[in-house]
C-alpha atoms as a PDB file:
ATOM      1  CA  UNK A   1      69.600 130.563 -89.587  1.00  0.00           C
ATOM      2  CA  UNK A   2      68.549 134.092 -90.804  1.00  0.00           C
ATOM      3  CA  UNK A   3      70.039 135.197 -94.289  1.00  0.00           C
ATOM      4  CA  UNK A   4      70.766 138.427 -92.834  1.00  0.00           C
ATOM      5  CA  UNK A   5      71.118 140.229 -89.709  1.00  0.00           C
ATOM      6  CA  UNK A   6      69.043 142.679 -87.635  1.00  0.00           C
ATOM      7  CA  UNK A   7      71.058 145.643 -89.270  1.00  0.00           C
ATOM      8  CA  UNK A   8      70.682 144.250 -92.477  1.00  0.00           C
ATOM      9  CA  UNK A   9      66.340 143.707 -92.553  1.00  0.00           C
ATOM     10  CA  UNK A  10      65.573 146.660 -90.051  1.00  0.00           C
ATOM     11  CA  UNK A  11      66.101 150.179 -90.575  1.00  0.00           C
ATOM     12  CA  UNK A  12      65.766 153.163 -87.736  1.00  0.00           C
ATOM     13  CA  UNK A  13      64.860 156.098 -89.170  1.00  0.00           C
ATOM     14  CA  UNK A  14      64.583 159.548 -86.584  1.00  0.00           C
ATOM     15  CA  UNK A  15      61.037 161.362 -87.066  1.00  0.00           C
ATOM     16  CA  UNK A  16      62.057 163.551 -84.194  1.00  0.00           C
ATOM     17  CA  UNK A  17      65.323 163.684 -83.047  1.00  0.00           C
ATOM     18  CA  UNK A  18      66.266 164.442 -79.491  1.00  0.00           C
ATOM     19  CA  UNK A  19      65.046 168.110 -78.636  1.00  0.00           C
ATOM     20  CA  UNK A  20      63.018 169.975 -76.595  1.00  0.00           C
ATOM     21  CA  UNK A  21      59.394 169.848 -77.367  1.00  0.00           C
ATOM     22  CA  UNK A  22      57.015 172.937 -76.710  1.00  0.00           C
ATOM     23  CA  UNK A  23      53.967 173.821 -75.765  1.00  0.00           C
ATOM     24  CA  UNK A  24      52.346 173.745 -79.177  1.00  0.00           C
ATOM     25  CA  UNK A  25      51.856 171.556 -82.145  1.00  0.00           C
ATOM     26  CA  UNK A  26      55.236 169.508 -83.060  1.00  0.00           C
ATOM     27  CA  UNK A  27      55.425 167.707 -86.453  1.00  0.00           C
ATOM     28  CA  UNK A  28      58.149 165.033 -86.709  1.00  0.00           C
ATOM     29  CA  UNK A  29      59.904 163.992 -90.222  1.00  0.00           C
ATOM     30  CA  UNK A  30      58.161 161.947 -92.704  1.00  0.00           C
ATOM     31  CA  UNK A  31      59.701 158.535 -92.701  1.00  0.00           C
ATOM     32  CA  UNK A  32      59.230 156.374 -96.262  1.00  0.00           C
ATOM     33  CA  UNK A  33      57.454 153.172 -94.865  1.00  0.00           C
ATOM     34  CA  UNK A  34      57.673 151.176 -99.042  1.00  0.00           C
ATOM     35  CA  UNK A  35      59.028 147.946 -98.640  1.00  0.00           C
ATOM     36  CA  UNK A  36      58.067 147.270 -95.189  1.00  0.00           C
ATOM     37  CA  UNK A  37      55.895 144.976 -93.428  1.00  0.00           C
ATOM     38  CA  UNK A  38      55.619 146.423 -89.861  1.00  0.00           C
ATOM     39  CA  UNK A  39      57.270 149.940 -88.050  1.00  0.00           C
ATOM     40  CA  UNK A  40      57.874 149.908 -84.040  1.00  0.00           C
ATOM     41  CA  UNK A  41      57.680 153.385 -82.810  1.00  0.00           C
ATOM     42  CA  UNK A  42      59.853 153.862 -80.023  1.00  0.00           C
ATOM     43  CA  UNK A  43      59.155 156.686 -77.771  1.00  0.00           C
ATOM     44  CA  UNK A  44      61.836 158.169 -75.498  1.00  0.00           C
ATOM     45  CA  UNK A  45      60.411 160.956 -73.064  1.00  0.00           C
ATOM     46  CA  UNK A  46      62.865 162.512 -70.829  1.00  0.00           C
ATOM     47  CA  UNK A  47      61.850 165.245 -68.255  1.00  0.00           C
ATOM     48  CA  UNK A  48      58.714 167.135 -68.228  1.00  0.00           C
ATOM     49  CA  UNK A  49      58.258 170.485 -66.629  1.00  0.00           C
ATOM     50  CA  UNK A  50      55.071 172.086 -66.287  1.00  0.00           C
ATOM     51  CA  UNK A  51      52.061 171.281 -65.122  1.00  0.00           C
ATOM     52  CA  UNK A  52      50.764 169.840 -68.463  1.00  0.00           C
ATOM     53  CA  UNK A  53      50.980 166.969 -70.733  1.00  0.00           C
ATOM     54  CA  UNK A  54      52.395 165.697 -74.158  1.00  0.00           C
ATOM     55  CA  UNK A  55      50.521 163.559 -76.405  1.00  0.00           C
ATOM     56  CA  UNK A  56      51.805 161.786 -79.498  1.00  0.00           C
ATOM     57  CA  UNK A  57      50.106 159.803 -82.007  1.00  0.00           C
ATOM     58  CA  UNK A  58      50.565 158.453 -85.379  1.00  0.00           C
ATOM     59  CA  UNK A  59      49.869 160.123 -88.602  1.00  0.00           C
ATOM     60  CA  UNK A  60      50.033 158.668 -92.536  1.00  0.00           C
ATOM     61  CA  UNK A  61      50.332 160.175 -96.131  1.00  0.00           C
ATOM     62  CA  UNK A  62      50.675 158.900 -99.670  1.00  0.00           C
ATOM     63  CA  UNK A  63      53.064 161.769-100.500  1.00  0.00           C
ATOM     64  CA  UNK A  64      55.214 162.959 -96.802  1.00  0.00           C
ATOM     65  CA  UNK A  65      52.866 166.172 -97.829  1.00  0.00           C
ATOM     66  CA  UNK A  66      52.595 168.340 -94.509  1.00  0.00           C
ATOM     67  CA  UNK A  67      48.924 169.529 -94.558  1.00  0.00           C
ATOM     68  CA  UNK A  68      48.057 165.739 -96.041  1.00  0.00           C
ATOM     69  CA  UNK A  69      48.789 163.802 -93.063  1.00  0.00           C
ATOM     70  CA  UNK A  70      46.053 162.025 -91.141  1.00  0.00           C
ATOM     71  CA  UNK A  71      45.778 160.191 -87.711  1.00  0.00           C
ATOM     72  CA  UNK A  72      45.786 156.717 -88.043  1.00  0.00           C
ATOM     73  CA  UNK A  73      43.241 155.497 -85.649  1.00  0.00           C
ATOM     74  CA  UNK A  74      44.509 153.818 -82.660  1.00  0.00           C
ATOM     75  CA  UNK A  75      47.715 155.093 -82.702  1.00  0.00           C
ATOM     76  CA  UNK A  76      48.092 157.221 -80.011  1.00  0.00           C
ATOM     77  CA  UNK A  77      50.376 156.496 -77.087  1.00  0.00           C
ATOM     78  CA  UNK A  78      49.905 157.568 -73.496  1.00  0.00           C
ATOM     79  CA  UNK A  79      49.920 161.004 -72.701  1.00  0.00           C
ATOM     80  CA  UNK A  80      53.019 161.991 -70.940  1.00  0.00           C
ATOM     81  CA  UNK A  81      52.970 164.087 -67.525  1.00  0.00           C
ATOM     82  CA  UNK A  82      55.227 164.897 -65.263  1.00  0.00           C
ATOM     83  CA  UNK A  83      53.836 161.491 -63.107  1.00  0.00           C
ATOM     84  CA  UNK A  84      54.567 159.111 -66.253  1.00  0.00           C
ATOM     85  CA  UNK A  85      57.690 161.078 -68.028  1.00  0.00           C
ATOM     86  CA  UNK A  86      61.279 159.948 -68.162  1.00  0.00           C
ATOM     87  CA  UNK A  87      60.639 156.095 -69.331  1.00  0.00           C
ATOM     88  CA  UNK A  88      60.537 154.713 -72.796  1.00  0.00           C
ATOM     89  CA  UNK A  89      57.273 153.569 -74.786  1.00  0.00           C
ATOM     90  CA  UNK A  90      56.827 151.267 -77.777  1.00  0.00           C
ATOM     91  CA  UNK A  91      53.897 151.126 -80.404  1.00  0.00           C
ATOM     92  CA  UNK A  92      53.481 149.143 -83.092  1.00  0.00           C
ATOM     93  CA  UNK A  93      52.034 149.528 -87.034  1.00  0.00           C
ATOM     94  CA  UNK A  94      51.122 147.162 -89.551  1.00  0.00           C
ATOM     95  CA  UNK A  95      52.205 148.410 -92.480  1.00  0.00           C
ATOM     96  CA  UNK A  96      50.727 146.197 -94.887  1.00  0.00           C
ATOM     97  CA  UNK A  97      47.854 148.635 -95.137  1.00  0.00           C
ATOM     98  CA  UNK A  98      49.043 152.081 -94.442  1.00  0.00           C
ATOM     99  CA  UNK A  99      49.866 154.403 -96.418  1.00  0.00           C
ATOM    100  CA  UNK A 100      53.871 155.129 -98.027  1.00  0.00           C
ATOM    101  CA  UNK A 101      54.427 157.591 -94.758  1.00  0.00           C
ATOM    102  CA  UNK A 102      53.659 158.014 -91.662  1.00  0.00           C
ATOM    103  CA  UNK A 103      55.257 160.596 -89.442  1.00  0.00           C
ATOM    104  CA  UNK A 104      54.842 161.454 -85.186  1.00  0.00           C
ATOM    105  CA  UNK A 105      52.777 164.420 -84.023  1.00  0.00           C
ATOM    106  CA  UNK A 106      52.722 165.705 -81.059  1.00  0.00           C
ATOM    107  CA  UNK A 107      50.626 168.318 -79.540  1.00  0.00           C
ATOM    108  CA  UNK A 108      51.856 169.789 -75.898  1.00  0.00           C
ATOM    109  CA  UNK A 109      49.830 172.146 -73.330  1.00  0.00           C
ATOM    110  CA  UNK A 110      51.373 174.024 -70.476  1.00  0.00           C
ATOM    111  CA  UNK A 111      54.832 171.728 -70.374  1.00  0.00           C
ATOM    112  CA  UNK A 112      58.090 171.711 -72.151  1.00  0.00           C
ATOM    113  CA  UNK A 113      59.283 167.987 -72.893  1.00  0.00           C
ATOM    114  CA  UNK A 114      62.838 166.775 -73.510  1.00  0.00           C
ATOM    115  CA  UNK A 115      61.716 163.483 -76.232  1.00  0.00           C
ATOM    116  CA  UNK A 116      62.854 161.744 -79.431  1.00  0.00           C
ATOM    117  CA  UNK A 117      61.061 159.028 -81.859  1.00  0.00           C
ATOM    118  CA  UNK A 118      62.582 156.641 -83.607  1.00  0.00           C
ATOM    119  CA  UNK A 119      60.905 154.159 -85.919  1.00  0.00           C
ATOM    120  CA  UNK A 120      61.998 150.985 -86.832  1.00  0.00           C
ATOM    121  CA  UNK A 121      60.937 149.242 -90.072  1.00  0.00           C
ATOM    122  CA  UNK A 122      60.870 145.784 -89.948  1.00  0.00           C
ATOM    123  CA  UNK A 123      60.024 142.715 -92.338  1.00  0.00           C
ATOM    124  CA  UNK A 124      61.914 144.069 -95.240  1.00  0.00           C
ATOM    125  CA  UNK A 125      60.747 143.082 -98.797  1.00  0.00           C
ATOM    126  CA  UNK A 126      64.144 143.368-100.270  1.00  0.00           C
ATOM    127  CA  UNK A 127      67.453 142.727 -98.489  1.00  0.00           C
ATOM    128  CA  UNK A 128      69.942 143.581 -96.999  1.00  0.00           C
ATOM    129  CA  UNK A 129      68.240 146.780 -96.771  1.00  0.00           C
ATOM    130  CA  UNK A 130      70.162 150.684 -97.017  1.00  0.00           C
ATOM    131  CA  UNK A 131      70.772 152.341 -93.541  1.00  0.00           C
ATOM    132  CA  UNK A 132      70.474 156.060 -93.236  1.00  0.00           C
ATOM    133  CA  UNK A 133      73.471 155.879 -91.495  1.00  0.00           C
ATOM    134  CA  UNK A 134      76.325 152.756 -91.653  1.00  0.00           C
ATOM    135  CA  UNK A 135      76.295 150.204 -88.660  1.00  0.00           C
ATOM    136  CA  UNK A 136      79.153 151.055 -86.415  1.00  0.00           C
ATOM    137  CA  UNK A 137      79.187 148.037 -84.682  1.00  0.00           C
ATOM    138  CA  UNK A 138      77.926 143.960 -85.502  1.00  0.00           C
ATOM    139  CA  UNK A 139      79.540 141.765 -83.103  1.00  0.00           C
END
């Protein structure tokens, strides 16, 4: 039997929170990656409109520096149309060699997107780990 529960080795931390998304470059919130193993990116893309797309990838820094992030390679999720929007995707990062933060980008041509990201940090070092915000339910 685990020594703690999910709220207590996970953490979900927003990069984006929910909003509307233009057409242009969006840069999501830095989120500190020490003491973690692995991060699932969670991807929740409401309705597009527009004839474009939406496409959001992955990006890392040693210091959550704005003009020092860099793609990590791979880590790019689908691009999201009006064909493919409203639905939920998942990515995964191991973070045993990344750097401290990673953030989502997004970059958006000719549509508008309702979307949030969420990242979960999993396979905490040190337990139980501090939420950004207090559980408000373990049953």
């Amino acid at each position: 039997m685990p020594k703690y529960t999910a709220h207590q080795n996970t953490k979900a931390v927003h990069s984006f929170l929910p909003q509307s998304l233009a057409v242009q470059v969006n840069k999501g919130a830095g989120v500190d990656c020490q003491g973690f193993d692995e991060a699932m990116i969670v991807l929740e893309a409401g309705l597009t409109s527009g004839s474009g797309s939406h496409v959001f990838k992955i990006q890392e820094c040693v210091t959550d520096t704005d003009t020092s992030y860099a793609d990590i390679p791979g880590a790019v999720f689908t691009a999201i149309t009006t064909g493919n929007d409203d639905a939920a995707y998942v990515g995964r990062l191991n973070l045993r060699s990344r750097k401290r933060f990673i953030r989502v980008y997004n970059t958006g041509s000719d549509a508008v997107l309702l979307a949030s990201a969420v990242v979960i940090l999993m396979g905490a070092r040190v337990e139980p780990v501090t939420q950004v915000n207090t559980a408000v339910f373990s049953v």
